[in-house]
PDB file of N, CA and C in Angstrom:
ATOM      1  N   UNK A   1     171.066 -18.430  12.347  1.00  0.00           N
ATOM      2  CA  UNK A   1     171.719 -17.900  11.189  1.00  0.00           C
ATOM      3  C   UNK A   1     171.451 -16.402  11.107  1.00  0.00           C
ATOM      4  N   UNK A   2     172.612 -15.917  11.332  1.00  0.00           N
ATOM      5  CA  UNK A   2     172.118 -14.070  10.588  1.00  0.00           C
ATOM      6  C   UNK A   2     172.077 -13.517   9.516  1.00  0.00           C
ATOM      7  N   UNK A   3     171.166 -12.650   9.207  1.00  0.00           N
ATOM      8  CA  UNK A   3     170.803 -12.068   7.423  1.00  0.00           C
ATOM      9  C   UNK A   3     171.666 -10.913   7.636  1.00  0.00           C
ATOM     10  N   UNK A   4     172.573 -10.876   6.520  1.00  0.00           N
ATOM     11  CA  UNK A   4     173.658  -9.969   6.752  1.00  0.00           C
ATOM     12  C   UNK A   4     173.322  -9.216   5.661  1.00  0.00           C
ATOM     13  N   UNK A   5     172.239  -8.861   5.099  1.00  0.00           N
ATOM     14  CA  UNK A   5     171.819  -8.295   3.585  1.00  0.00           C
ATOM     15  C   UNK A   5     170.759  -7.595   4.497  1.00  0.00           C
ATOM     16  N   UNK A   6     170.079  -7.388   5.757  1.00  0.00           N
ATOM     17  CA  UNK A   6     169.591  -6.813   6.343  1.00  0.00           C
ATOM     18  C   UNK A   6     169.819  -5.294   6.738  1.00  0.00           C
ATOM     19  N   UNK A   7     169.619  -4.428   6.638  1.00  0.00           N
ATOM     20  CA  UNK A   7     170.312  -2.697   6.839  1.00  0.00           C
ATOM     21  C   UNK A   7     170.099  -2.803   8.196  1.00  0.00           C
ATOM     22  N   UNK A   8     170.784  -1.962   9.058  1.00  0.00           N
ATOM     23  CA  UNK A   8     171.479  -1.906  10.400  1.00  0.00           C
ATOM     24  C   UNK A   8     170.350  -1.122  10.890  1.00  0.00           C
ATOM     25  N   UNK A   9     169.691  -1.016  11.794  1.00  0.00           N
ATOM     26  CA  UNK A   9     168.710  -0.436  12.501  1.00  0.00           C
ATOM     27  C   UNK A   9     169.520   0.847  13.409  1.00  0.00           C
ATOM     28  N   UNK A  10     169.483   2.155  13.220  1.00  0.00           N
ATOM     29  CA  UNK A  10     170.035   3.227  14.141  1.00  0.00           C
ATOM     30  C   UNK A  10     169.306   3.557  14.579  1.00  0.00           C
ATOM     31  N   UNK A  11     169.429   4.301  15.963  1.00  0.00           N
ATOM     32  CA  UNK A  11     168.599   5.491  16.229  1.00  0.00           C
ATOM     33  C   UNK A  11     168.431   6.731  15.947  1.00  0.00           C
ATOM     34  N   UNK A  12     168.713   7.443  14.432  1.00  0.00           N
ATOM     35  CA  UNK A  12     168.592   8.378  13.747  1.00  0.00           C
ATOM     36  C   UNK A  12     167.422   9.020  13.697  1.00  0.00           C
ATOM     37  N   UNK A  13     166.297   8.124  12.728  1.00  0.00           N
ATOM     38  CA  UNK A  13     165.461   8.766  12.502  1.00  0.00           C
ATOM     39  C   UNK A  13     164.731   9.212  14.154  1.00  0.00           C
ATOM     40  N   UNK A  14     164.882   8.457  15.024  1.00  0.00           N
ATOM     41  CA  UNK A  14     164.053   8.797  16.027  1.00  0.00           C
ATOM     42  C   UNK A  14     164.305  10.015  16.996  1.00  0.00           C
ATOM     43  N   UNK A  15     165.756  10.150  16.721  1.00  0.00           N
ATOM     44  CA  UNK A  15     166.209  11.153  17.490  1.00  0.00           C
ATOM     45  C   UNK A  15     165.343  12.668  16.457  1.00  0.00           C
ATOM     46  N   UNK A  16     166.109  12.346  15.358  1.00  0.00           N
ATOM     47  CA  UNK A  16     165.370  13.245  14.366  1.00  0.00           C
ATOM     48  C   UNK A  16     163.769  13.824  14.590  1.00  0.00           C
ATOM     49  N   UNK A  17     162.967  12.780  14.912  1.00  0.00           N
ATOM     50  CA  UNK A  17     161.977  13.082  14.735  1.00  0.00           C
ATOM     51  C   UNK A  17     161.488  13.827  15.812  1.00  0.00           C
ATOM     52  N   UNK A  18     162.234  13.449  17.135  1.00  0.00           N
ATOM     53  CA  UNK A  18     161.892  14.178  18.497  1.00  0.00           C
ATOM     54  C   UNK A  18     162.471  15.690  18.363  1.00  0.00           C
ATOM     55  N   UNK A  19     163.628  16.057  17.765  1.00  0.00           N
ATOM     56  CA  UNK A  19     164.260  17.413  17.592  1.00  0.00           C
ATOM     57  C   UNK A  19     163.496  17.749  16.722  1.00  0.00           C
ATOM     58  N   UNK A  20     162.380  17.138  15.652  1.00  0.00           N
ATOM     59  CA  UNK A  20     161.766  18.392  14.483  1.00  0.00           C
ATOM     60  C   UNK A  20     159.859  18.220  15.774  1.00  0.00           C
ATOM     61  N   UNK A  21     159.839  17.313  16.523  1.00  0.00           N
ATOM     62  CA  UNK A  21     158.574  17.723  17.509  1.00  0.00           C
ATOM     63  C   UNK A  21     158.908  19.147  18.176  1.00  0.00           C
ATOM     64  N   UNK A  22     160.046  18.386  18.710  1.00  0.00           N
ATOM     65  CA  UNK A  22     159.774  19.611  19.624  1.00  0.00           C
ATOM     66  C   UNK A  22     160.358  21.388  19.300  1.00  0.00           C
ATOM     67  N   UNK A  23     161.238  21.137  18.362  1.00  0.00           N
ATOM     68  CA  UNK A  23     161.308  22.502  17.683  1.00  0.00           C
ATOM     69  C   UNK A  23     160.555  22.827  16.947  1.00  0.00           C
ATOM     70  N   UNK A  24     159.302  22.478  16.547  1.00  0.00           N
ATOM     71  CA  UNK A  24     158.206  22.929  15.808  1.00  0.00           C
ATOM     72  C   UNK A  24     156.803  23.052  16.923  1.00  0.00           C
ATOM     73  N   UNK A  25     157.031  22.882  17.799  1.00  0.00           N
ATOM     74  CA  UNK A  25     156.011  22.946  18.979  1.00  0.00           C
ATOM     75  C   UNK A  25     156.644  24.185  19.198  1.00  0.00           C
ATOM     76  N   UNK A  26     157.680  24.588  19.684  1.00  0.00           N
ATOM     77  CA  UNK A  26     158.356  25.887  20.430  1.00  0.00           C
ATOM     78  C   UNK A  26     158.356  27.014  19.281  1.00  0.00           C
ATOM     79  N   UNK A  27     158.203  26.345  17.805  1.00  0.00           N
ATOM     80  CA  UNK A  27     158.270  27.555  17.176  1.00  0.00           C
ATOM     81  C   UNK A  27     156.750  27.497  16.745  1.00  0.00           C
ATOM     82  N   UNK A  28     155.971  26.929  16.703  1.00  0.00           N
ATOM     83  CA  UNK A  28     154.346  27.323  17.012  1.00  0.00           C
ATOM     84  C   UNK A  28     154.033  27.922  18.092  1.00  0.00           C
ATOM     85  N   UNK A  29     154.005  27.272  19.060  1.00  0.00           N
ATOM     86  CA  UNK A  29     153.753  28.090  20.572  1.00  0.00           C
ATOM     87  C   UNK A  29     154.528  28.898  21.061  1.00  0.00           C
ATOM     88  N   UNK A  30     155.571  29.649  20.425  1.00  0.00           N
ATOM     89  CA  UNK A  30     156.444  30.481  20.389  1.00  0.00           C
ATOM     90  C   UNK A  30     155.421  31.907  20.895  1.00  0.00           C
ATOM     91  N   UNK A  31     154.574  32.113  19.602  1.00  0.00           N
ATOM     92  CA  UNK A  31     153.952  33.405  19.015  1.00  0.00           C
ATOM     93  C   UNK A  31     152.546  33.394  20.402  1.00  0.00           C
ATOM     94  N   UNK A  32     152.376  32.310  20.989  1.00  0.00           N
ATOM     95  CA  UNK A  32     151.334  32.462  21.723  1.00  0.00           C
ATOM     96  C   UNK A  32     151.641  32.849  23.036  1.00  0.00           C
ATOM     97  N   UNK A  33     152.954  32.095  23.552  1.00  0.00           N
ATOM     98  CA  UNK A  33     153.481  32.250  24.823  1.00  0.00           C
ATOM     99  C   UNK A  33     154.616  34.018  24.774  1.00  0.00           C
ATOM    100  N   UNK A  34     154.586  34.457  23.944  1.00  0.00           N
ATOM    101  CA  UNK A  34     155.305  35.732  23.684  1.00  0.00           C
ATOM    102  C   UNK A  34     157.274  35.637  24.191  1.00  0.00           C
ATOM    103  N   UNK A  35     157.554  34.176  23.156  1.00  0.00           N
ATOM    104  CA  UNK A  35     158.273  34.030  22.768  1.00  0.00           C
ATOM    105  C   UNK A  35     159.195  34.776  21.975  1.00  0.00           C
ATOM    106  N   UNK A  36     160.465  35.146  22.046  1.00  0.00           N
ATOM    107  CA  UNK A  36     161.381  35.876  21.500  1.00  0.00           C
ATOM    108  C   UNK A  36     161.378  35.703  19.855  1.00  0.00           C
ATOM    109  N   UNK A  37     161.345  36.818  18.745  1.00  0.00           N
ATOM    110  CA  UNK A  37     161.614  36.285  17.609  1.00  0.00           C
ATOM    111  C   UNK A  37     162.855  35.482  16.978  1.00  0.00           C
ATOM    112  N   UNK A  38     163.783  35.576  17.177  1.00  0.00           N
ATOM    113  CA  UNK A  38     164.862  34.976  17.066  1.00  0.00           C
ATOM    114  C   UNK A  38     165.236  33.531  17.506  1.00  0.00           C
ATOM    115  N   UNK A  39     164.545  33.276  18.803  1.00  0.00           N
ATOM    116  CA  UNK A  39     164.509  32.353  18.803  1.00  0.00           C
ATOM    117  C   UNK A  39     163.288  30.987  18.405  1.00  0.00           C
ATOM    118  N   UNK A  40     162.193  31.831  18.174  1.00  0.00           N
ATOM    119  CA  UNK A  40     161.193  31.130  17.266  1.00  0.00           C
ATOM    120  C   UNK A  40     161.864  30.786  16.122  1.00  0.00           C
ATOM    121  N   UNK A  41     162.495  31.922  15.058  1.00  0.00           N
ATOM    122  CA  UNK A  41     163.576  31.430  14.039  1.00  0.00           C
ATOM    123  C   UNK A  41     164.545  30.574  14.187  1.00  0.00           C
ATOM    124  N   UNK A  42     165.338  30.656  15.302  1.00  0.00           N
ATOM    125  CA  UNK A  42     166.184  29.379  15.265  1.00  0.00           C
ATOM    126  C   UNK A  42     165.606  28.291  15.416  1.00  0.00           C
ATOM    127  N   UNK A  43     164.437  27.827  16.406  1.00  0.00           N
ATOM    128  CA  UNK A  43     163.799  26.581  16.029  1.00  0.00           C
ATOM    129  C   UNK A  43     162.970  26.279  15.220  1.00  0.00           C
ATOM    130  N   UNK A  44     162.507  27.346  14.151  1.00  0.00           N
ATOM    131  CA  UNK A  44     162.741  27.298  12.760  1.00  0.00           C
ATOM    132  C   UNK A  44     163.272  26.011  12.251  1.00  0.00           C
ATOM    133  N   UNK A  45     164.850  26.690  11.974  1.00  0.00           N
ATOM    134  CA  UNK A  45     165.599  26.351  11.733  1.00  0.00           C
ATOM    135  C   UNK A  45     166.117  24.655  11.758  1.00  0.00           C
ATOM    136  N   UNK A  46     166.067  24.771  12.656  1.00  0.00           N
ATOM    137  CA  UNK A  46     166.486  23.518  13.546  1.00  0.00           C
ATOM    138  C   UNK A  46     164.977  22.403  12.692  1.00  0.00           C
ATOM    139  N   UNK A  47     163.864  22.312  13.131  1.00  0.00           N
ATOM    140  CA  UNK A  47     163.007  21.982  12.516  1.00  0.00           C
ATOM    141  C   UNK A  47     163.048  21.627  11.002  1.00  0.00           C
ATOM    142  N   UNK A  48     163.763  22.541   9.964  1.00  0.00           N
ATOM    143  CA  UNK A  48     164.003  22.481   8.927  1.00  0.00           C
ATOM    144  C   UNK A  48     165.225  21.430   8.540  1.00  0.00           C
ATOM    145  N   UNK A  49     166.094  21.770   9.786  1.00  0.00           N
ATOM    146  CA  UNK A  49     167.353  20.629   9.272  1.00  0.00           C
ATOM    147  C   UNK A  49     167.139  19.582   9.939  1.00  0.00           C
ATOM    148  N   UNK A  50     165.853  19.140  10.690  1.00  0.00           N
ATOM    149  CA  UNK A  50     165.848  17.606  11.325  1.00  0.00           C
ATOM    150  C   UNK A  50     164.723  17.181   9.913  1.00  0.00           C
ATOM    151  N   UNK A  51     164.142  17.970   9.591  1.00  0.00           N
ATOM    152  CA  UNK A  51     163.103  17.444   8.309  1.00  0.00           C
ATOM    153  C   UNK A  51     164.188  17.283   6.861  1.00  0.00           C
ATOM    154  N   UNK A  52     164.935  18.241   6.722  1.00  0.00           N
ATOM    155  CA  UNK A  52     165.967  17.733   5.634  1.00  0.00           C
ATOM    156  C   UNK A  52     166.568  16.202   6.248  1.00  0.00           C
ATOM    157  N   UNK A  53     167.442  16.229   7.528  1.00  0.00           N
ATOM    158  CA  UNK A  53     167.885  14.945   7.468  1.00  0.00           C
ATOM    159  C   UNK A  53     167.230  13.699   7.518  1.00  0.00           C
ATOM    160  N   UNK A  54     165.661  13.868   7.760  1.00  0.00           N
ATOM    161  CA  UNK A  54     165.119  12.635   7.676  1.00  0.00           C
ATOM    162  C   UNK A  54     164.686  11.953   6.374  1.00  0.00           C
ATOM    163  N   UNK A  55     164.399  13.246   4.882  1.00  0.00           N
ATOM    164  CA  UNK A  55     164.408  13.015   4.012  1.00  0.00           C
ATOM    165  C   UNK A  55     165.772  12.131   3.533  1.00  0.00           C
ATOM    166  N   UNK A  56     167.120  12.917   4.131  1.00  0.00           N
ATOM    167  CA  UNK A  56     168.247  12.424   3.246  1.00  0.00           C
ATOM    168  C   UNK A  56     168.106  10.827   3.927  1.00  0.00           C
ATOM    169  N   UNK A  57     168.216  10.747   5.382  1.00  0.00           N
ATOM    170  CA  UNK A  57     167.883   9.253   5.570  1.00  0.00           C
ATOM    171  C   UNK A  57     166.812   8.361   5.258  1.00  0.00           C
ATOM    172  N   UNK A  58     166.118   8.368   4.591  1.00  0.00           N
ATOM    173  CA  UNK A  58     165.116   7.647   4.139  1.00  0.00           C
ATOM    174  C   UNK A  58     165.456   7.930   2.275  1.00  0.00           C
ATOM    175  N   UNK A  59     165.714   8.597   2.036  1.00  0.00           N
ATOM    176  CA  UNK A  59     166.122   8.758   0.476  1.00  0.00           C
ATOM    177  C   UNK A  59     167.659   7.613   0.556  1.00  0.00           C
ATOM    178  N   UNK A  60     168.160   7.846   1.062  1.00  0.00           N
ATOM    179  CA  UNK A  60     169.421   6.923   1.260  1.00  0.00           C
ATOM    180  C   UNK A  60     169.548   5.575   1.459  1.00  0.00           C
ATOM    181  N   UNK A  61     168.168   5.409   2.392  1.00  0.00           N
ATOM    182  CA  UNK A  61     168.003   3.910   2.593  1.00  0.00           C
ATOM    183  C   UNK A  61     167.107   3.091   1.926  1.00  0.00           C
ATOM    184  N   UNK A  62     166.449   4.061   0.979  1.00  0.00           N
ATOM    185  CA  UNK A  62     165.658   3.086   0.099  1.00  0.00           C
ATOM    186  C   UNK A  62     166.262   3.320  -0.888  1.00  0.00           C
ATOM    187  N   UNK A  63     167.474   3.596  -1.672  1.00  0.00           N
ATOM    188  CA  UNK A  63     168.596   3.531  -2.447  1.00  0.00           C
ATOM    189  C   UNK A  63     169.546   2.253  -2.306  1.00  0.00           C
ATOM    190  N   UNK A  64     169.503   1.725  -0.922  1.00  0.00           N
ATOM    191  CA  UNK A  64     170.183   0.657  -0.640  1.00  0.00           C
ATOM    192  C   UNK A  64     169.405  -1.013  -0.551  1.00  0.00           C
ATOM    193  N   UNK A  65     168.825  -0.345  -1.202  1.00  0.00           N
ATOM    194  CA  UNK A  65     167.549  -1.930  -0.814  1.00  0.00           C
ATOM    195  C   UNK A  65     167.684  -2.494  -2.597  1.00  0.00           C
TER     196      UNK A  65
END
């Protein structure tokens, strides 16, 4: 029998979580390895919008429960 009241398992958060590792490793070890500023900022960046979307997915899915 399948539980159809069950939420769908994606691979979102995980992808998510590997794009805010490793753009927050490159923009830490950016400043040590004499990394470009700009691009320390863009993976910044990037870091910031994989941490926003994991909030919105987890804010979203415990809205649905």
């Amino acid at each position: 029998m399948e539980n159809t009241t069950a939420p769908a398992r994606t691979a979102t958060p995980v992808v998510l979580w590997v794009v805010l590792a490793v753009s927050a490793a490159v923009n830490a070890g950016g400043s040590v390895t004499g990394l470009d500023f700009t691009l320390r900022m863009i993976a910044g960046g990037i870091a910031l919008a994989a941490t926003a979307g994991l909030i919105t997915y987890y804010v979203r899915r415990r809205q649905q429960r």
